[in-house]
C-alpha atoms as a PDB file:
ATOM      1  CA  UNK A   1      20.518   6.292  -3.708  1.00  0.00           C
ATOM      2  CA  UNK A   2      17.978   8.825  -2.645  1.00  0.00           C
ATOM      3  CA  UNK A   3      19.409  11.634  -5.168  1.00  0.00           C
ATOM      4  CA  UNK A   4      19.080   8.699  -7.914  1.00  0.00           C
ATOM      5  CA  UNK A   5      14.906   8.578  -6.887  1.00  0.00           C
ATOM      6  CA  UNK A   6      15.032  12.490  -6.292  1.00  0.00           C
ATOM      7  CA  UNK A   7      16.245  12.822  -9.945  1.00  0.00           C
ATOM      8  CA  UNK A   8      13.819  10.457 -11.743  1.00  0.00           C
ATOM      9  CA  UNK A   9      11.082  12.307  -9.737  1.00  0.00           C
ATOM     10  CA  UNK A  10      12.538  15.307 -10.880  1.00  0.00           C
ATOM     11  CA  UNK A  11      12.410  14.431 -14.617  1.00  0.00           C
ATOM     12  CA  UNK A  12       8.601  13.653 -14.236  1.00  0.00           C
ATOM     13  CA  UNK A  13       8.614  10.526 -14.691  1.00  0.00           C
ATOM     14  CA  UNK A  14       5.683   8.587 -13.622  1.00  0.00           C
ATOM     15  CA  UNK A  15       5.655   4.665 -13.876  1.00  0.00           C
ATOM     16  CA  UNK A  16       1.684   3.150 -15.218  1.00  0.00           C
ATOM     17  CA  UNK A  17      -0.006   1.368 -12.912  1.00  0.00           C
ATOM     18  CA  UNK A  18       0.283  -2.644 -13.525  1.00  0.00           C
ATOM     19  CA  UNK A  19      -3.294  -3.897 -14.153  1.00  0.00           C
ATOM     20  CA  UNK A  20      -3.292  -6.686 -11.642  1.00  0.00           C
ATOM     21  CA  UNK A  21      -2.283  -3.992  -9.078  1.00  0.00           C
ATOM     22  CA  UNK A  22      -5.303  -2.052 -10.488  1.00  0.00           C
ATOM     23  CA  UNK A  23      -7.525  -4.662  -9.979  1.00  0.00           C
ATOM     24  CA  UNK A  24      -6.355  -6.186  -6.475  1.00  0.00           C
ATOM     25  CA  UNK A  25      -7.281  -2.623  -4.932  1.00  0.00           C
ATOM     26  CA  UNK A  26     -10.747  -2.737  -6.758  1.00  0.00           C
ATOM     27  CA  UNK A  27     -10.880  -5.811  -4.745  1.00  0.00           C
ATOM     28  CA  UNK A  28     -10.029  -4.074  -1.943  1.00  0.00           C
ATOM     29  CA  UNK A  29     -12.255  -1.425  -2.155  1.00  0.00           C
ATOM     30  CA  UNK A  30     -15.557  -3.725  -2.943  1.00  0.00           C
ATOM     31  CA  UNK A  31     -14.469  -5.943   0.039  1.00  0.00           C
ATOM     32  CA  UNK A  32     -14.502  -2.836   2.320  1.00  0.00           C
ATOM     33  CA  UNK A  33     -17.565  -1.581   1.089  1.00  0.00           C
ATOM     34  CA  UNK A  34     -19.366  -5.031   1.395  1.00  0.00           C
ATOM     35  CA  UNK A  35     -18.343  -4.871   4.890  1.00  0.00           C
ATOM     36  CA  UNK A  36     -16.744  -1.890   6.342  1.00  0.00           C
ATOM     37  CA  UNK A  37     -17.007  -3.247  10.077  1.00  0.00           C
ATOM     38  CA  UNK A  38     -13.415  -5.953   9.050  1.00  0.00           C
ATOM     39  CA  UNK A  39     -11.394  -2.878   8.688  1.00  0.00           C
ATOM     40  CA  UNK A  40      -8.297  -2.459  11.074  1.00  0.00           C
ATOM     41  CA  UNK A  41      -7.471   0.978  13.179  1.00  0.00           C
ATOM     42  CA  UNK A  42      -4.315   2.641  12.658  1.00  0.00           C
ATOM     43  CA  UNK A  43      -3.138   1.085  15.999  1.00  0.00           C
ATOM     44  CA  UNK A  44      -4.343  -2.331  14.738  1.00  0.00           C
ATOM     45  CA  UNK A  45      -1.703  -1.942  12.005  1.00  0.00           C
ATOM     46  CA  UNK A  46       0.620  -0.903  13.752  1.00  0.00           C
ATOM     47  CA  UNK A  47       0.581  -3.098  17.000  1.00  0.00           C
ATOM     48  CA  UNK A  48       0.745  -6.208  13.726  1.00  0.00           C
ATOM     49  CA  UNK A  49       4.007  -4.390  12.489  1.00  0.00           C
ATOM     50  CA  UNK A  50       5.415  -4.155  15.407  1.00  0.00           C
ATOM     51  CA  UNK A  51       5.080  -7.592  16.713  1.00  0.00           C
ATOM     52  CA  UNK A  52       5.646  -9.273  13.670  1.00  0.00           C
ATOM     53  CA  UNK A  53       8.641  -6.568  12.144  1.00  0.00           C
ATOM     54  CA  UNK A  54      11.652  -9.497  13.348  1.00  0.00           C
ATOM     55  CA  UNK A  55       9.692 -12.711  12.261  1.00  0.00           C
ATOM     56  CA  UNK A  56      11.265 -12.624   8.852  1.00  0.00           C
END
């Protein structure tokens, strides 16, 4: 599987970004500038993952 992703990487080959993806991280962006002080840490993030990575 990986040498199948190596090998379209390889090639070049670059996928476009969707628009809706485009425009959920402008979003994202304004929201953090509007208020940078809701922003997690790194260790916020990853304290989340951890907790929550068998709740599926």
């Amino acid at each position: 599987m990986f040498r199948l992703w190596d090998q379209i990487l390889d090639t070049g080959w670059q996928p476009s970004p969707d628009p809706a993806l485009l425009a959920e991280l402008d979003r994202r962006l304004a929201a953090h500038a509007a208020d940078p002080s809701r922003a997690l840490t790194r260790d916020q993030v990853v304290d989340h993952v951890r907790r929550n990575r068998y709740c599926m």
